[in-house]
Structures are given as C-alpha cells and as structure tokens.
Protein backbone atom coordinates (compact mmCIF):
# COMPACT_ATOMS: atom_id res chain seq x y z
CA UNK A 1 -64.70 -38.89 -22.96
CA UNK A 2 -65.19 -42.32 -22.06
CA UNK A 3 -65.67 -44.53 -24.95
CA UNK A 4 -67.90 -47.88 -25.31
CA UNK A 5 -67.15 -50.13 -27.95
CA UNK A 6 -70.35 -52.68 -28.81
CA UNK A 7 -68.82 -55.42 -30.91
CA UNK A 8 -71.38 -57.86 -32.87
CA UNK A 9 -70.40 -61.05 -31.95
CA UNK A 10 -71.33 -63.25 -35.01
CA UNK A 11 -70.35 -66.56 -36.35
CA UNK A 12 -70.75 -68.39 -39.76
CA UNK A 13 -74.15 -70.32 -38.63
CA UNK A 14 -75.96 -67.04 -37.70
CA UNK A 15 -75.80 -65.59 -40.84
CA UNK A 16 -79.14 -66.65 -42.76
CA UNK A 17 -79.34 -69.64 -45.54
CA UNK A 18 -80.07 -67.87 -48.35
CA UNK A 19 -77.11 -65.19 -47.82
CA UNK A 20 -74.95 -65.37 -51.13
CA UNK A 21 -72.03 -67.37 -51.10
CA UNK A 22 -72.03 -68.24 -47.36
CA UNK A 23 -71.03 -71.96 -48.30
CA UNK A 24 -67.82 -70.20 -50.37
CA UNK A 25 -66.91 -67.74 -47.50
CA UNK A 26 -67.95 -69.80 -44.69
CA UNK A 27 -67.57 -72.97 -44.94
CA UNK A 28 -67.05 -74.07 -41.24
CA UNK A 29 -70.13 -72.92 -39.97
CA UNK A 30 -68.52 -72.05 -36.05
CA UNK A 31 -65.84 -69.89 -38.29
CA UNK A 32 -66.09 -66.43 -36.74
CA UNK A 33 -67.67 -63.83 -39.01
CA UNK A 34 -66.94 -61.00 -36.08
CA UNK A 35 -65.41 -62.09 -32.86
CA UNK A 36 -66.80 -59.27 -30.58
CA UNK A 37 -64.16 -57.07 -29.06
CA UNK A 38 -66.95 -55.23 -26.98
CA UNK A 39 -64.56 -52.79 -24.97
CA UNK A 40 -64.84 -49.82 -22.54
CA UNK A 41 -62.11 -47.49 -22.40
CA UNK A 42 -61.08 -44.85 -20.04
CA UNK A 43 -60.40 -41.35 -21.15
CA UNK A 44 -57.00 -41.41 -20.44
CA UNK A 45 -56.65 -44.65 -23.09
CA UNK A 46 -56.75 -46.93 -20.11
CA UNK A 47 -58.90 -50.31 -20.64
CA UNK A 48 -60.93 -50.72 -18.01
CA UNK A 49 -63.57 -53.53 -19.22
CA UNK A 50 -63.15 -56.27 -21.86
CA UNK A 51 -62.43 -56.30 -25.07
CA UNK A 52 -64.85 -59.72 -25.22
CA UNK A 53 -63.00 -61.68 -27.68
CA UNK A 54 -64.90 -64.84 -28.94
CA UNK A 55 -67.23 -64.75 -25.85
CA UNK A 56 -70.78 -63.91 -25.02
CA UNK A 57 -71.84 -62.04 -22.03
CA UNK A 58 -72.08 -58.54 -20.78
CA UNK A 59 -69.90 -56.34 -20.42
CA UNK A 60 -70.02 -53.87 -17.98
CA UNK A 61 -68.12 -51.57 -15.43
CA UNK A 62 -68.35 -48.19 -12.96
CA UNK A 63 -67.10 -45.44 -14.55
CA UNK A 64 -65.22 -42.15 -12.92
CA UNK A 65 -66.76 -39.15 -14.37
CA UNK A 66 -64.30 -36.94 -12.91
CA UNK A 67 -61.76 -38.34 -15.06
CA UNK A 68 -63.88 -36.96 -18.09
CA UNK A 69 -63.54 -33.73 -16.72
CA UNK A 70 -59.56 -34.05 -15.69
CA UNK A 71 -58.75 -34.70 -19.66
CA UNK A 72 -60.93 -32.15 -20.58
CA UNK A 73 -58.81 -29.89 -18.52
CA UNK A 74 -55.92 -31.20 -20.51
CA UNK A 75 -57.10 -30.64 -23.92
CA UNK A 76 -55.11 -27.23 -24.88
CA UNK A 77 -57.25 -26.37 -27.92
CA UNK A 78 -55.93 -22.84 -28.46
CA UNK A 79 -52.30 -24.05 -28.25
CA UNK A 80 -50.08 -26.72 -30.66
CA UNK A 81 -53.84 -28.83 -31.10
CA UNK A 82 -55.10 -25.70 -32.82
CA UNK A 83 -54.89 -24.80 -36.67
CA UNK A 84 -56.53 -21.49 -37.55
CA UNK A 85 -54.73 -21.49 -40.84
CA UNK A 86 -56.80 -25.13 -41.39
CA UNK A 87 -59.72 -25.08 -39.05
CA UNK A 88 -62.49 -22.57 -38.78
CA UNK A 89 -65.84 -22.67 -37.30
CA UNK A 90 -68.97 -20.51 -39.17
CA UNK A 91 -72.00 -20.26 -37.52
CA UNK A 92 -75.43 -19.36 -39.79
CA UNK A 93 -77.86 -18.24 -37.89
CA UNK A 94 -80.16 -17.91 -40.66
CA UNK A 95 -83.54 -20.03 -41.02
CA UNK A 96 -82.61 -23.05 -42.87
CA UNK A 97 -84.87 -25.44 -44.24
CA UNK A 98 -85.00 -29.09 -43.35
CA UNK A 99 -85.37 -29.98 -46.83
CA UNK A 100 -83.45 -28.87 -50.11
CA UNK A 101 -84.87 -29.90 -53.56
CA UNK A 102 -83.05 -29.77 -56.61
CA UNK A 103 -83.39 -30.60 -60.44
C-alpha cells in the first residue's frame, strides 16, 4: 500500500493564550511544537515525496498503482508471515446489534 503521512505543522505562537502552561513549555514562541514531516512513501519503503520538515506547503506526487499490486504479489501470507498457532480469523454471521447496554 502506499502510505501518506499528514504531519501538523505547529509552532509555539499557534497554540491559543489561555492553553496551560504554554509560557513554561514554550517560552520562545517560534519554538516548534510539531515540525511537520508530511511524507509519502512508496510500497516498497521508497520515499518518494517530502518528509516537510519545518516548512509549509503542499506536498504532493504521482503515484504507480501497479506497484501496490507488485508487493501485494509479494506478501506470502500462508508461508513464514503466517501463525496459525497465534492468528485466527472468526467470522459471526449472526445479527449483531449496533448497541450493547450493560449495568
């Protein structure tokens, strides 16, 4: 899959006045709160746009979707990836309700 990382990109001034103990944690109001780090990332663990470190702007790219479907390929999930003796998947195909309330 391909993976999109949205950083907040936040600094000490943009948090609000009355937030408690901004003054003690921030005193430098252009200290960085978050720095970003917006990122898109290939499914083969390739970057292939940003990370935005301390910067605004957009971030954007093209993305191959055939490489989504070449590591699905790759992804052996009945060999050494799989764990019967840990994993198992139950399906109820009984009516459930939305809601459960309890005492």
């Amino acid at each position: 899959c391909w993976v999109v990382g949205c950083g907040n990109l936040m600094r000490a001034s943009d948090l609000p006045e009355d937030f408690p103990g901004k003054d003690t944690l921030y005193p430098d109001a252009e200290e960085w709160v978050n720095p970003g780090d917006s990122v898109v990332i290939a499914p083969d663990g390739e970057i292939v746009a940003g990370p935005m470190h301390k910067e605004t702007g957009l971030l954007y790219c093209e993305i191959d979707l055939e490489k989504a479907r070449i590591a699905k390929r790759a992804l052996d999930v009945t060999g050494h990836y799989s764990r019967p003796d840990i994993f198992q998947l139950h399906v109820n195909c009984q009516p459930q309700s939305p809601v459960k309330f309890e005492d």
